[in-house]
N, C-alpha and C. Protein backbone atom coordinates (compact mmCIF):
# COMPACT_ATOMS: atom_id res chain seq x y z
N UNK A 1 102.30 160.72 131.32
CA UNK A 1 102.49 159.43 131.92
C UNK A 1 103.00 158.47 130.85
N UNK A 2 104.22 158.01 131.37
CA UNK A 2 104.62 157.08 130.34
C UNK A 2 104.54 155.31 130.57
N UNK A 3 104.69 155.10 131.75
CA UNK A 3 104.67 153.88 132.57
C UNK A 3 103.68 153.78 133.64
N UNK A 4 102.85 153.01 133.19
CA UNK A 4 101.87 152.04 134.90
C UNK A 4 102.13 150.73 134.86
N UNK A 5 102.17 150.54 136.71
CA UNK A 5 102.07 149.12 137.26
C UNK A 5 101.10 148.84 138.25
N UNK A 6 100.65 147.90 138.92
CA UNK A 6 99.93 147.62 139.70
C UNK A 6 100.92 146.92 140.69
N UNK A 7 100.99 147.81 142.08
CA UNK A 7 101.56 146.74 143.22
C UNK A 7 100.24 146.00 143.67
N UNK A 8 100.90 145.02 144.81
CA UNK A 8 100.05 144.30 145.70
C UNK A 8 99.52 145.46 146.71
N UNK A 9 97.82 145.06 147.28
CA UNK A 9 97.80 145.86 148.33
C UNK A 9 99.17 146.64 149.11
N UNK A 10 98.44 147.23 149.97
CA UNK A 10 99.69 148.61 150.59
C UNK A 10 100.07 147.95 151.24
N UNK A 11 99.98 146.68 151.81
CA UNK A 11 100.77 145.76 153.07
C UNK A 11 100.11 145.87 154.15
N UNK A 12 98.49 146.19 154.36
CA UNK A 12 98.05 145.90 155.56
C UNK A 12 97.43 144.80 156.08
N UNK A 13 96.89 144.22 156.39
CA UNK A 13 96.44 142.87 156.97
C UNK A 13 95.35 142.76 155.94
N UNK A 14 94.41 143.91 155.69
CA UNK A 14 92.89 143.68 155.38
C UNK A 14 93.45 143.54 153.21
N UNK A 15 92.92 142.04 153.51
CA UNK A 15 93.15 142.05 152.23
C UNK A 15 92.29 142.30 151.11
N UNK A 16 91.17 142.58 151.51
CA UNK A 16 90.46 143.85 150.33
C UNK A 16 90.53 144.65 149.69
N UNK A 17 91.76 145.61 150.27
CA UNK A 17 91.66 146.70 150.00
C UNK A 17 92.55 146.19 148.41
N UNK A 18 92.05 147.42 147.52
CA UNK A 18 92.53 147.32 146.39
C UNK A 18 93.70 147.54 146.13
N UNK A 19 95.03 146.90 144.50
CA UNK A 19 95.95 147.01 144.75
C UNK A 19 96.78 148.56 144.51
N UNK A 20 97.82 149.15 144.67
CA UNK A 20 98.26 150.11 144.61
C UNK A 20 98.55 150.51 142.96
N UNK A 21 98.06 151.72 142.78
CA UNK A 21 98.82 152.17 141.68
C UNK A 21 99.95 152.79 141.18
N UNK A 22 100.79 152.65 140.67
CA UNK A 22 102.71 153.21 140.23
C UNK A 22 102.55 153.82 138.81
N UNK A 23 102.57 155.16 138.73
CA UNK A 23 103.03 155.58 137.77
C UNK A 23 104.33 156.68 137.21
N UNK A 24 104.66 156.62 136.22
CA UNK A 24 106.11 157.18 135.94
C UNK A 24 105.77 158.07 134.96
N UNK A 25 106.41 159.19 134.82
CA UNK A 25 106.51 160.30 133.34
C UNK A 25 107.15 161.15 132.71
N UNK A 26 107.63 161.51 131.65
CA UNK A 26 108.16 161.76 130.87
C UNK A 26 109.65 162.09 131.81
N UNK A 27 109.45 163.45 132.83
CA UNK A 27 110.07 164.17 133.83
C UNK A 27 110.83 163.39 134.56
N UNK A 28 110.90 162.20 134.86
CA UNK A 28 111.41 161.21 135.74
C UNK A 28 110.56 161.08 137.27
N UNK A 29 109.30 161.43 137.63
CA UNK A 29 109.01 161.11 138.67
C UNK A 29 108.04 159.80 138.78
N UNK A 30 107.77 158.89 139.64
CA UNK A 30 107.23 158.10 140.06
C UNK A 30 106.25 158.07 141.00
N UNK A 31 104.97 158.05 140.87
CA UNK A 31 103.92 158.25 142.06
C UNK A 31 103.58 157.34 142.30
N UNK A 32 102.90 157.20 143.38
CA UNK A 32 102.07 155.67 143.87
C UNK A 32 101.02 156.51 144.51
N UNK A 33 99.70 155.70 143.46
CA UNK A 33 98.67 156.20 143.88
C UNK A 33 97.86 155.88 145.15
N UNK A 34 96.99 156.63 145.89
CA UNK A 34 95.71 155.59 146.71
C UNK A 34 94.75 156.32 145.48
N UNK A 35 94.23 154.65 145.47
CA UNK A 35 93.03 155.05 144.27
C UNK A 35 91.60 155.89 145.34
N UNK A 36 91.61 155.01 146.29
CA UNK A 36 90.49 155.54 147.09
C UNK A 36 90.53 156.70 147.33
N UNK A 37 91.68 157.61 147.43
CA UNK A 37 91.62 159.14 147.30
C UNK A 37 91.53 159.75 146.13
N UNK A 38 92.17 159.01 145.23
CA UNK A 38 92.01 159.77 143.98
C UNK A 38 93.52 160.60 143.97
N UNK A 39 94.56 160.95 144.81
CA UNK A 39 95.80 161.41 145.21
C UNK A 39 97.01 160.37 145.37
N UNK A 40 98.41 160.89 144.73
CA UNK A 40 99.20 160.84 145.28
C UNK A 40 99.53 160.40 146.73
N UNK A 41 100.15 159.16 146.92
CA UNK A 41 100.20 158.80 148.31
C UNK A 41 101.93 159.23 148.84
N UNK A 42 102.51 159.46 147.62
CA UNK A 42 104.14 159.06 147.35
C UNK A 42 104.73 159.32 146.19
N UNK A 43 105.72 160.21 146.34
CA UNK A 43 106.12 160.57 144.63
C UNK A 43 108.20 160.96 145.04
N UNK A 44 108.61 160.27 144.04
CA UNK A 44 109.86 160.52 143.95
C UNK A 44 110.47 160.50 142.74
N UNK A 45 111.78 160.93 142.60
CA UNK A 45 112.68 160.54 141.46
C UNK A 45 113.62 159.59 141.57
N UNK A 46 113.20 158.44 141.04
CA UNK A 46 114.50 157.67 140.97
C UNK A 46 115.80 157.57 140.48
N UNK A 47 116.99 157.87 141.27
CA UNK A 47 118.06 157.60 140.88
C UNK A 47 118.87 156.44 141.11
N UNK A 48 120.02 155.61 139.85
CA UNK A 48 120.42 154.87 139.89
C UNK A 48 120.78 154.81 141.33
N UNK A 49 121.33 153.47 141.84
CA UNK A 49 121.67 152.92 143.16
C UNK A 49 123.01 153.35 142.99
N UNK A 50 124.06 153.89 144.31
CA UNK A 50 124.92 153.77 144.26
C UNK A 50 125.60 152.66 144.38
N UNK A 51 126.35 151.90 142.93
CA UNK A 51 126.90 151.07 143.37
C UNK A 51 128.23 151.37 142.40
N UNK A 52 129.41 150.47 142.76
CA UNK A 52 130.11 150.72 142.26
C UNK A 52 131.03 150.16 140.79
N UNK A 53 129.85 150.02 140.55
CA UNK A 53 129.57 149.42 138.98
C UNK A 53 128.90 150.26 138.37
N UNK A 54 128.40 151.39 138.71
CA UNK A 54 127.76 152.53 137.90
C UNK A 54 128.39 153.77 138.35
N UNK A 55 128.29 154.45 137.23
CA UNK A 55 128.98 155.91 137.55
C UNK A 55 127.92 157.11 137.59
N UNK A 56 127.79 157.65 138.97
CA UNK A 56 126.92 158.71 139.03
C UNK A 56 127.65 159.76 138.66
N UNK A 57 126.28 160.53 137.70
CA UNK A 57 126.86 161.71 136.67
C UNK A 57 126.45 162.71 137.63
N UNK A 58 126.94 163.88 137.38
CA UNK A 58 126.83 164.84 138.26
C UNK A 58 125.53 165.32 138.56
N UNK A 59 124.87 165.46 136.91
CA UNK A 59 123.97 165.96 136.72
C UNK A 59 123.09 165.64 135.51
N UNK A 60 121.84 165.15 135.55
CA UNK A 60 121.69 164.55 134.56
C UNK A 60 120.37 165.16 133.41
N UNK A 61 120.53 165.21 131.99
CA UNK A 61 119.96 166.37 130.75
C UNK A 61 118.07 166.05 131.65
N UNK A 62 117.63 166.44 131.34
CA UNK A 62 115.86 166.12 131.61
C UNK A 62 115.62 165.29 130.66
N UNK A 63 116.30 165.14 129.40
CA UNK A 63 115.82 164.32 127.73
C UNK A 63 115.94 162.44 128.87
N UNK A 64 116.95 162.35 129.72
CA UNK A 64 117.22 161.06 130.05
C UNK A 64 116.56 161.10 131.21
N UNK A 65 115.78 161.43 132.04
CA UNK A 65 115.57 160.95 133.54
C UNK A 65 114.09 160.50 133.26
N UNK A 66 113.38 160.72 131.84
CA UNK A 66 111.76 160.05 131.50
C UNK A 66 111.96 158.53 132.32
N UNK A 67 110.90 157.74 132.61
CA UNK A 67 110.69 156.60 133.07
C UNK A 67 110.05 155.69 131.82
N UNK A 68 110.16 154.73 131.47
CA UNK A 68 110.46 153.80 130.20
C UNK A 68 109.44 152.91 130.84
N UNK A 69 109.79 152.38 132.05
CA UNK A 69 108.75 151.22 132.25
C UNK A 69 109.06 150.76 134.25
N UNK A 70 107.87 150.52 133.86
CA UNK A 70 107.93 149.64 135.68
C UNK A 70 107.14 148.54 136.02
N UNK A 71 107.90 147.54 136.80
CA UNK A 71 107.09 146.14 136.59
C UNK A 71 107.47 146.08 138.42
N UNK A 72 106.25 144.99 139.19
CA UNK A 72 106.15 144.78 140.15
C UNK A 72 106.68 143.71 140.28
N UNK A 73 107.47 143.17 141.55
CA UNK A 73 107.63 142.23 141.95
C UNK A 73 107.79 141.65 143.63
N UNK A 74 107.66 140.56 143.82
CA UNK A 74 107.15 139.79 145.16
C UNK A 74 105.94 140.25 145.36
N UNK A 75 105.28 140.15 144.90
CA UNK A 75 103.76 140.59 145.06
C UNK A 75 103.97 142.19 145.58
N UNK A 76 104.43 142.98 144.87
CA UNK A 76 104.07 144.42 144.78
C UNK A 76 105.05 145.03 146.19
N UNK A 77 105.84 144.22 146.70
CA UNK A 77 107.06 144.68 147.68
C UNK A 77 108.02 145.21 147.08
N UNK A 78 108.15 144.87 145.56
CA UNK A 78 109.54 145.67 144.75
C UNK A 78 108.94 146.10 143.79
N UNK A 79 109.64 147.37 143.31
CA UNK A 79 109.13 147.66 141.84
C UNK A 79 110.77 147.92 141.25
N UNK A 80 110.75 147.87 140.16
CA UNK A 80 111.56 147.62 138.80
C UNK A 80 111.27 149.29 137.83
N UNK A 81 112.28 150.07 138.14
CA UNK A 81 112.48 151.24 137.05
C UNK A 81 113.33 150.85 136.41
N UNK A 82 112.41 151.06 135.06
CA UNK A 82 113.61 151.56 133.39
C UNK A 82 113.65 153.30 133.31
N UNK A 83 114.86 153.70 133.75
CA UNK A 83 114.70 154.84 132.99
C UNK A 83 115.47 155.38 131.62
N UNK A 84 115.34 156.49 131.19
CA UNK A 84 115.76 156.54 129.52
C UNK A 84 117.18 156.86 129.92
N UNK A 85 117.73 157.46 130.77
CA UNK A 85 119.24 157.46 131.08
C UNK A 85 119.75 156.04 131.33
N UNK A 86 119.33 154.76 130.63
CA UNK A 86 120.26 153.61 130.43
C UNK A 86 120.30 152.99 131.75
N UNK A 87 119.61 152.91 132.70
CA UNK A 87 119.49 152.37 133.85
C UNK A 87 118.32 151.82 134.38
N UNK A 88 118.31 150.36 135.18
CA UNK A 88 117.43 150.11 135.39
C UNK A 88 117.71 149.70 137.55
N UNK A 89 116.46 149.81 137.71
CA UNK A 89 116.43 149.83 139.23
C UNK A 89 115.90 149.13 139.96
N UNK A 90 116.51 148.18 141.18
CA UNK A 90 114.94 147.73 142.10
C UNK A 90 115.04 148.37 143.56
N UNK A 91 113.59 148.43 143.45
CA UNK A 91 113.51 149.41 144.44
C UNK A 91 112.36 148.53 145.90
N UNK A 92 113.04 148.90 147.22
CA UNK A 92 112.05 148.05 148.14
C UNK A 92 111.23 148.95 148.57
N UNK A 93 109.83 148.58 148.26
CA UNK A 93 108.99 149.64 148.95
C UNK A 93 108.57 149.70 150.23
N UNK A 94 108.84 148.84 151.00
CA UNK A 94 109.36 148.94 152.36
C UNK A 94 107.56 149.51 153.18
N UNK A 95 107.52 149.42 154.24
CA UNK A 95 106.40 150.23 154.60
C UNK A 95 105.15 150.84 154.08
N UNK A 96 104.31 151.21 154.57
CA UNK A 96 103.13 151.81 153.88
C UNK A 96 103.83 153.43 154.51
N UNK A 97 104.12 154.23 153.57
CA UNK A 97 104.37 155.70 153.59
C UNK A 97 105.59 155.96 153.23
N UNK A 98 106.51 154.56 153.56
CA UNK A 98 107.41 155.27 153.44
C UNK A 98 108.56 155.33 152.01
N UNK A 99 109.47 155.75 152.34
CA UNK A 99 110.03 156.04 151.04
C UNK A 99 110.75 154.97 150.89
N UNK A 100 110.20 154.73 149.52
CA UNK A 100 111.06 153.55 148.92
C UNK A 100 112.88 153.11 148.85
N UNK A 101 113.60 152.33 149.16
CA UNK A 101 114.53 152.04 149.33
C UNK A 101 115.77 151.70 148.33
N UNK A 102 116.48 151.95 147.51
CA UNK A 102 117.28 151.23 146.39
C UNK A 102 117.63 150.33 146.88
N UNK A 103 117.81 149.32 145.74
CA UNK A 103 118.17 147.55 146.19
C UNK A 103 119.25 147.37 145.31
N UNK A 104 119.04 147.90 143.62
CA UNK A 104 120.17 147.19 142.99
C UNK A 104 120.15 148.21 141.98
N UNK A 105 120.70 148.10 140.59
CA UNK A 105 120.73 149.36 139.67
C UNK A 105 121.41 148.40 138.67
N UNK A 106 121.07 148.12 137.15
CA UNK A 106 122.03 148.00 136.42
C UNK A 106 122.27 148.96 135.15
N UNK A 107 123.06 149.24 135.06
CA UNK A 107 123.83 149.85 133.82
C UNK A 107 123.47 149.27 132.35
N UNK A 108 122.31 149.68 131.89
CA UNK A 108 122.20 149.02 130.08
C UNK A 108 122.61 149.69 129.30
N UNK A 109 122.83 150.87 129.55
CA UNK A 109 123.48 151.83 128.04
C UNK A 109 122.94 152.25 127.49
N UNK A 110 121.22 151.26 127.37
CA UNK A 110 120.54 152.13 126.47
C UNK A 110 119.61 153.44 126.41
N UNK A 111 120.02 154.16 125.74
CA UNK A 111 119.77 155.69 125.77
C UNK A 111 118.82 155.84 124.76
N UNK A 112 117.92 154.76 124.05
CA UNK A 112 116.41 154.91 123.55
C UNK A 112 115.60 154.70 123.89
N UNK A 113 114.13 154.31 123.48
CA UNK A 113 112.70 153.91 124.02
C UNK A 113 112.39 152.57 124.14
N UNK A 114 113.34 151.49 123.32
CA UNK A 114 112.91 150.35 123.90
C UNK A 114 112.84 149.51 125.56
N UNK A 115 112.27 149.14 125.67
CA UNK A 115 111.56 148.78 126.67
C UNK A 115 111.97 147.28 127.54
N UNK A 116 112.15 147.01 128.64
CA UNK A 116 113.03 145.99 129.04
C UNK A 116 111.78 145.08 129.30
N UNK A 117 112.16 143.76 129.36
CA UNK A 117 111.16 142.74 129.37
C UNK A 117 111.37 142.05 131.13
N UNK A 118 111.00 141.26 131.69
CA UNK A 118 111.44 140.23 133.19
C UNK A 118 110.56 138.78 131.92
N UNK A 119 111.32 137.95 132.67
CA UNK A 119 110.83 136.24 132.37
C UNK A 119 109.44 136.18 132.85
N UNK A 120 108.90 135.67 131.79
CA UNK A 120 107.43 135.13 132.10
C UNK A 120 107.52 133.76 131.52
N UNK A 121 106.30 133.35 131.41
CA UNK A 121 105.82 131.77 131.19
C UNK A 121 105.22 131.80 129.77
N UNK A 122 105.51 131.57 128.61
CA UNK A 122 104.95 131.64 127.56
C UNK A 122 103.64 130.61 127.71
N UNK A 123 103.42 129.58 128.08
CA UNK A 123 102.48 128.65 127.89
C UNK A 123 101.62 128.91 128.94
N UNK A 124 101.75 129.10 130.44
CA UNK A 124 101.34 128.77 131.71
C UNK A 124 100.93 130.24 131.71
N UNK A 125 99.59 130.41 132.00
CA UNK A 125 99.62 132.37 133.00
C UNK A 125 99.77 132.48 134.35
N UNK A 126 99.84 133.49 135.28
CA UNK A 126 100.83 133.46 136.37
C UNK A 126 99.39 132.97 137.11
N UNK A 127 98.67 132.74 136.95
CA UNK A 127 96.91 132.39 138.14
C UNK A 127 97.68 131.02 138.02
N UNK A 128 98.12 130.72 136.98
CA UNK A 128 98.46 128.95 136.98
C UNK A 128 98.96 128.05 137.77
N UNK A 129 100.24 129.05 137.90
CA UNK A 129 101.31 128.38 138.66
C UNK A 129 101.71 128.84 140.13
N UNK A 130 102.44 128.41 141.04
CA UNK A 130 102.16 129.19 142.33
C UNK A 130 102.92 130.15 142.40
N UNK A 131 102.82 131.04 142.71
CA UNK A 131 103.23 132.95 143.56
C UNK A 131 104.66 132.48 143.18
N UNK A 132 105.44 131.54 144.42
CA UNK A 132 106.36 131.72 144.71
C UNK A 132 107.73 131.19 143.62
N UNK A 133 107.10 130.28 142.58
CA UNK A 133 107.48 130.00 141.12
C UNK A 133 107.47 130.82 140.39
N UNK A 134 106.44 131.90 140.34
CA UNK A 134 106.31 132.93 139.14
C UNK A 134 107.44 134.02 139.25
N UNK A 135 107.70 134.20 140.45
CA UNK A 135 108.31 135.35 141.16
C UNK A 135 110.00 134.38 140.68
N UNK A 136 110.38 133.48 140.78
CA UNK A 136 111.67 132.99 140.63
C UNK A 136 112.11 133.24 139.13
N UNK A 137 110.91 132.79 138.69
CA UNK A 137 111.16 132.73 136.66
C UNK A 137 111.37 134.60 136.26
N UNK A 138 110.46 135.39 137.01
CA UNK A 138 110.64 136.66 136.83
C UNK A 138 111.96 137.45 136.97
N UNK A 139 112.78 136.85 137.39
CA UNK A 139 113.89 137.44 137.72
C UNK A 139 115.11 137.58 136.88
N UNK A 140 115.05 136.67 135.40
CA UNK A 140 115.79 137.42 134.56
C UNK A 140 115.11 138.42 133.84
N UNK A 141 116.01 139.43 133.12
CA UNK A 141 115.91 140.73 133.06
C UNK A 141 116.64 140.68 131.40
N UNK A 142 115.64 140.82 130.14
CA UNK A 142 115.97 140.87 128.85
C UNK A 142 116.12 142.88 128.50
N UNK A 143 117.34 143.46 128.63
CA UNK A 143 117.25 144.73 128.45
C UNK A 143 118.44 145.23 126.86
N UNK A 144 117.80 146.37 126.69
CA UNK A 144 118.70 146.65 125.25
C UNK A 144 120.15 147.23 125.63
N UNK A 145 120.56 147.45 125.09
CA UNK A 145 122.20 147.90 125.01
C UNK A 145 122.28 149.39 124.52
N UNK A 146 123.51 150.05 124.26
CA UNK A 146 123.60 151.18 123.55
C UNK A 146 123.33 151.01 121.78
N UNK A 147 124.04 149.89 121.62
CA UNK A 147 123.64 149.11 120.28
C UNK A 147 122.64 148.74 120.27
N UNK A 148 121.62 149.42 118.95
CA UNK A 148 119.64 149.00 119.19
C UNK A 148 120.16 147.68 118.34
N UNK A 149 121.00 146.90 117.69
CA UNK A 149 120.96 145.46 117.07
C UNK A 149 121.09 144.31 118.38
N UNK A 150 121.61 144.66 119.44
CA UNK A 150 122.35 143.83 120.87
C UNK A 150 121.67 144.11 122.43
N UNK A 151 121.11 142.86 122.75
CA UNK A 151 120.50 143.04 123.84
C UNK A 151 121.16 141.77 125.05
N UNK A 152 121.05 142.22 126.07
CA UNK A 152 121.82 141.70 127.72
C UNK A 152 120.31 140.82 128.00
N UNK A 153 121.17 139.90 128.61
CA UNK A 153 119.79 138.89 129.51
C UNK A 153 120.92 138.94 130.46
N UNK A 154 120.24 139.50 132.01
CA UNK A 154 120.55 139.85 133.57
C UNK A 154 119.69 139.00 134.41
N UNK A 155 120.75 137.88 135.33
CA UNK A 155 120.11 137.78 136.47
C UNK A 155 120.01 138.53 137.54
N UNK A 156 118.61 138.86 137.56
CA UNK A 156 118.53 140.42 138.52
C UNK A 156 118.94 139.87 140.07
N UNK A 157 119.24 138.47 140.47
CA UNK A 157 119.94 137.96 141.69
C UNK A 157 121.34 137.98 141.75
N UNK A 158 121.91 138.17 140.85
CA UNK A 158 123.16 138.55 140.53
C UNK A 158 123.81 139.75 140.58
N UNK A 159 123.87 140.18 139.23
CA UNK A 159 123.75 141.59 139.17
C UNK A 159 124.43 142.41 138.63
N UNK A 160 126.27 142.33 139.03
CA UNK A 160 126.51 143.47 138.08
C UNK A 160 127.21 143.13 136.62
N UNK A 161 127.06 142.17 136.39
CA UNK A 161 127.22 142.14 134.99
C UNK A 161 126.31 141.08 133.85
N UNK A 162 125.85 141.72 132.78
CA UNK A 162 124.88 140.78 132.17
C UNK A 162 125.36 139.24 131.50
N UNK A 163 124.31 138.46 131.98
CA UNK A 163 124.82 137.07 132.06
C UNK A 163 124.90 136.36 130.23
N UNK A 164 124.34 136.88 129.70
CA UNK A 164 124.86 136.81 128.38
C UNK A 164 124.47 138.25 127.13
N UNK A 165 125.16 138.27 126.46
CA UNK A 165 124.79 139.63 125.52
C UNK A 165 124.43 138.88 124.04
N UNK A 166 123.55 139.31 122.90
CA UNK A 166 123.63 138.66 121.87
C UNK A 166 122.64 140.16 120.85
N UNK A 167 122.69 138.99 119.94
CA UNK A 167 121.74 139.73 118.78
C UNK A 167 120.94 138.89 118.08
N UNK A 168 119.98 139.37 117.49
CA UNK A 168 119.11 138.39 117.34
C UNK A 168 119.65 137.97 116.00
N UNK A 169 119.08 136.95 115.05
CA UNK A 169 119.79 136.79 113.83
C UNK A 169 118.76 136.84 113.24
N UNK A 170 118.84 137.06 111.80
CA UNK A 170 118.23 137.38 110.29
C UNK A 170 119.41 138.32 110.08
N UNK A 171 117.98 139.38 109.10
CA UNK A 171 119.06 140.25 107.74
C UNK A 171 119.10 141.58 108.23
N UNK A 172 120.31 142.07 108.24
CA UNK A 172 121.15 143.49 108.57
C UNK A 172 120.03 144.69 108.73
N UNK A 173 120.15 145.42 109.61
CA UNK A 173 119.22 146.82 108.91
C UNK A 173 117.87 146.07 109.44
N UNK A 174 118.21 145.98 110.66
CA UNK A 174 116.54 145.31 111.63
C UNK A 174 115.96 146.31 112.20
N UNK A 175 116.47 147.83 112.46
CA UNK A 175 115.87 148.92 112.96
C UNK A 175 115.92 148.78 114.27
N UNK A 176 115.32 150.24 114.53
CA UNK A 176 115.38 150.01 115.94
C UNK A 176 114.12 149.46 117.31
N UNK A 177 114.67 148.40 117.82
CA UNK A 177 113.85 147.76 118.22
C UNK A 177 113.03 148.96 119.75
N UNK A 178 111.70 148.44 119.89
CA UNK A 178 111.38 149.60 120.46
C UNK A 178 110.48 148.55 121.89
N UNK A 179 110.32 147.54 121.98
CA UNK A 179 109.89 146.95 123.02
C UNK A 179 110.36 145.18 123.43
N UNK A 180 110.97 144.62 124.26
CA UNK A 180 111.25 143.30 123.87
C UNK A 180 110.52 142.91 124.88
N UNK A 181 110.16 141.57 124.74
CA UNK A 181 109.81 140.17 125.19
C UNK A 181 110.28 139.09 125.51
N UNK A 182 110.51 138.60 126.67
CA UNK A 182 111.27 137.57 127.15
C UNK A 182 110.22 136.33 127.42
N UNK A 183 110.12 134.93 126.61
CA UNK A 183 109.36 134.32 127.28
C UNK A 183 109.94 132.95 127.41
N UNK A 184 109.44 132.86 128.16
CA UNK A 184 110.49 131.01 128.83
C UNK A 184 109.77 130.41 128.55
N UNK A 185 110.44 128.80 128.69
CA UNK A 185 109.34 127.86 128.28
C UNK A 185 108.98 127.07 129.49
């Protein structure tokens, strides 16, 4: 297991029930747990979205289809795959059972372990501010490049191309970065 998230409940009325678990691994599959069983409710492989801003490879090595990271969003209606084949995904989870839906896909290039960030609130925590604010700020998307010195900030409402590219500045020979952080003010 390389990646967990927590969705919102499964989408039924009774809002007790606890929230869903998402996990990803090495292999490229994605499960969503019921904790109350202790099982698998749902398991797939995510592949990029067809769009036509990405080029689906025929076939892709096992070294790239690992899952990197997954983050929830609209209160646990979307989830967000990084996988190590340089792509990242949103996905609608649509229904309780059913199979999740592709929404968008972007192309980062990057083919290492660092880790893509969404906008948060550096000062404020998300109990702070309301749902429907947190969820707006979340939607840019800080991801690495093929170059580990150069990283893309994506409006994930946008989409197919990153809304600015940069590098960070200091001194040469910064290594390779292995997790980033996006925080707003």
């Amino acid at each position: 297991m390389q990646a967990v998230a927590f969705l919102g409940s499964s989408g039924s009325s009774n809002d007790e029930e606890p929230p869903l678990l998402v996990t990803g691994d090495a292999d490229g599959h994605v499960k969503l747990w019921d904790l109350g069983a202790c099982r698998p409710r749902l398991s797939w492989m995510p592949q990029p979205y067809s769009a036509s801003h990405l080029p689906m490879p025929q076939s892709t090595p096992s070294t790239m289809k690992g899952v990197l990271s997954l983050h929830a969003l609209e209160r646990g209606r979307q989830l967000l795959t990084q996988l190590r084949g340089g792509t990242v995904s949103m996905w609608d989870m649509g229904e309780e059972g059913g199979q999740p839906r592709p929404v968008r896909s972007w192309a980062t290039g990057s083919f290492h372990f660092c880790k893509i960030s969404m906008g948060g609130n550096g000062s404020t925590t998300a109990s702070t501010i309301p749902q429907q604010h947190h969820d707006q700020q979340r939607r840019l998307l800080l991801a690495p490049t093929a170059e580990s010195e150069l990283f893309q900030l994506w409006d994930m409402r946008e989409g197919k191309r990153p809304v600015h590219t940069f590098a960070p500045s200091g001194p040469d020979n910064r290594g390779l970065c292995m997790c980033l952080r996006l925080v707003l003010p």
